[in-house]
Protein backbone atom coordinates (compact mmCIF):
# COMPACT_ATOMS: atom_id res chain seq x y z
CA UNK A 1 -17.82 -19.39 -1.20
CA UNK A 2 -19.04 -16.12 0.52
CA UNK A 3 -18.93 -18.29 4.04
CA UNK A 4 -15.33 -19.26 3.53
CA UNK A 5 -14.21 -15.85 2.55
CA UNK A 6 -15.84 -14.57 5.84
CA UNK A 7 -14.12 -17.14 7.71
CA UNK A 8 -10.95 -16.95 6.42
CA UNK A 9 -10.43 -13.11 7.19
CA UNK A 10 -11.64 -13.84 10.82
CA UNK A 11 -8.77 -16.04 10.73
CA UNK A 12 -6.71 -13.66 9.42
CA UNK A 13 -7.91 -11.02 11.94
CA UNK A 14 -7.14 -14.04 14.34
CA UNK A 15 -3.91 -14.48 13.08
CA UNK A 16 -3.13 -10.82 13.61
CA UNK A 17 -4.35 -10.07 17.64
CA UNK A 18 -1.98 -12.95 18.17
CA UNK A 19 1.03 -11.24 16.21
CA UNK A 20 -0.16 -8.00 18.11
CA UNK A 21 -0.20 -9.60 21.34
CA UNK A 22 3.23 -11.00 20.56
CA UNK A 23 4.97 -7.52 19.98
CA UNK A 24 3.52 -5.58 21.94
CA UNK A 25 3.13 -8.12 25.41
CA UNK A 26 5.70 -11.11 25.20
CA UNK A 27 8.09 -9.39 23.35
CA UNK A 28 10.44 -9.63 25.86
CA UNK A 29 9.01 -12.78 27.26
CA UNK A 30 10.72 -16.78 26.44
CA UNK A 31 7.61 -17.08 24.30
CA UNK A 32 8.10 -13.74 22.41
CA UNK A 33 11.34 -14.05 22.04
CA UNK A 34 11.04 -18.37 20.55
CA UNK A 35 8.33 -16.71 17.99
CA UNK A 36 10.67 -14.07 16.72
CA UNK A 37 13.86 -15.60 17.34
CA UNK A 38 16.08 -12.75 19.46
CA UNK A 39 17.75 -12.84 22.15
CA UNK A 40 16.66 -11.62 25.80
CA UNK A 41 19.46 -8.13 24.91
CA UNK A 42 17.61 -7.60 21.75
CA UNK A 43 14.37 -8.41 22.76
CA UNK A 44 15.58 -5.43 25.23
CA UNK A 45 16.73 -3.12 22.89
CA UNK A 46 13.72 -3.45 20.41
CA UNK A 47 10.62 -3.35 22.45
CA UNK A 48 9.64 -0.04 21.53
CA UNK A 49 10.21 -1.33 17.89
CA UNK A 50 8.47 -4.27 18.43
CA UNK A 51 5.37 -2.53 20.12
CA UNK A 52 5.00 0.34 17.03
CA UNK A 53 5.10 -2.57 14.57
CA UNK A 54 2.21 -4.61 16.77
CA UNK A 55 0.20 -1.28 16.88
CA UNK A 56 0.26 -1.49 12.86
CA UNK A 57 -0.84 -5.13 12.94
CA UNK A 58 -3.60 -4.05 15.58
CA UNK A 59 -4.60 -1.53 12.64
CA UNK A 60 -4.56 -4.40 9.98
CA UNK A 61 -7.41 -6.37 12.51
CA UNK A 62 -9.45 -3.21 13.13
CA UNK A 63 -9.69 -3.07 9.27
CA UNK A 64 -10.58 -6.05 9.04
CA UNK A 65 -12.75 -6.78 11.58
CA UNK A 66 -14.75 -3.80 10.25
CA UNK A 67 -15.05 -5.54 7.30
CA UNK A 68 -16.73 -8.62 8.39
CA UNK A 69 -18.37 -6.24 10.78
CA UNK A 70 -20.16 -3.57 8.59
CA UNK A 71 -20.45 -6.54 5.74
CA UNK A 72 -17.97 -4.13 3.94
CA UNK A 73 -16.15 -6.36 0.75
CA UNK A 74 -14.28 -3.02 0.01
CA UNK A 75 -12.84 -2.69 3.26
CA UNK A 76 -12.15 -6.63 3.38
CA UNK A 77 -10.25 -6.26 -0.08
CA UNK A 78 -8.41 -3.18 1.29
CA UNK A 79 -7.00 -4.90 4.40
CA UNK A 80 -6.24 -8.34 2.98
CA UNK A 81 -4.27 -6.53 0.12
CA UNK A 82 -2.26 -4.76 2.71
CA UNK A 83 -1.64 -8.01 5.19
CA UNK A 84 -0.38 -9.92 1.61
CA UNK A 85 1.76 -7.43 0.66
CA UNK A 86 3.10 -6.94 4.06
CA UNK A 87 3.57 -10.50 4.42
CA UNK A 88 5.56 -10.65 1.33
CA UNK A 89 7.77 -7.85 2.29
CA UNK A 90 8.59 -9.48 5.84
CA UNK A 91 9.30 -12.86 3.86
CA UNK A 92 11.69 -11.16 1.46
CA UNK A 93 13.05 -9.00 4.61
CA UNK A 94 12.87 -10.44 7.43
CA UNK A 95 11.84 -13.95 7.37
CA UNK A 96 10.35 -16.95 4.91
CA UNK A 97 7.92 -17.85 7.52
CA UNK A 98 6.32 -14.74 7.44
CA UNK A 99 5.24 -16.13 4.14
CA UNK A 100 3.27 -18.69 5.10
CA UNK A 101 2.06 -17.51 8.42
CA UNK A 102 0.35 -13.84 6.67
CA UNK A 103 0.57 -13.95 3.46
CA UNK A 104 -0.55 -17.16 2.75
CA UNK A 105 -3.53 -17.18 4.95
CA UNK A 106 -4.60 -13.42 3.63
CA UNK A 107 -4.29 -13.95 -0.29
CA UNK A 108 -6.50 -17.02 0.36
CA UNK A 109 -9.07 -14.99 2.17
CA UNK A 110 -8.60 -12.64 -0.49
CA UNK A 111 -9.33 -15.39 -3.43
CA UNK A 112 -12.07 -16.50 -1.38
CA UNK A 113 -13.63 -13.13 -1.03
CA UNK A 114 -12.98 -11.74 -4.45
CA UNK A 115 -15.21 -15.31 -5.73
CA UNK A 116 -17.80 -15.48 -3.28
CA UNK A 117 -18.95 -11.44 -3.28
């Protein structure tokens, strides 16, 4: 179960450059703006939103990506506990997909890792 845990918070690291990538590059871009929704005007207007809020996602992979890295199961808790809750507060906020695109993915990485060790 350890091996699944450690692959499922690459994933979730995974899942996270791409959501980084997202705000901070294509924001603005047809494929930014399809992923999110907006319009090109507020796709305009919230870049410099939408960049601060990918630099916090680029935070949740360093965390845990030094997790996997460093073999550190605190540090993997840590950052899957903050992508789940984060994820639920963009579902209840923002969007239900958020749901099932973090949270999902990070509380099972975080079952995973909590059985395996």
């Amino acid at each position: 179960m350890q091996v699944v845990g450690l692959v499922l918070v690459g994933l979730v690291a995974l899942i996270h450059v791409y959501i980084v990538v997202l705000e901070m590059a294509l924001w603005k871009t047809p494929r930014g703006r399809a992923a999110f929704g907006t319009t090109p005007e507020y796709a305009e207007q919230t870049a410099v939103l939408a960049a601060n809020q990918g630099l916090y996602n680029g935070f949740l992979v360093a965390g845990l990506v030094y997790g996997l890295v460093t073999g550190s199961f605190e540090f993997r808790v840590f950052f899957l506990v903050c992508v789940v809750v984060a994820g639920l507060y963009g579902a209840a906020t923002v969007s239900r997909r958020i749901l099932l695109v973090q949270a999902v993915p990070a509380a099972l990485a975080l079952v995973a890792t909590l059985v395996g060790g």
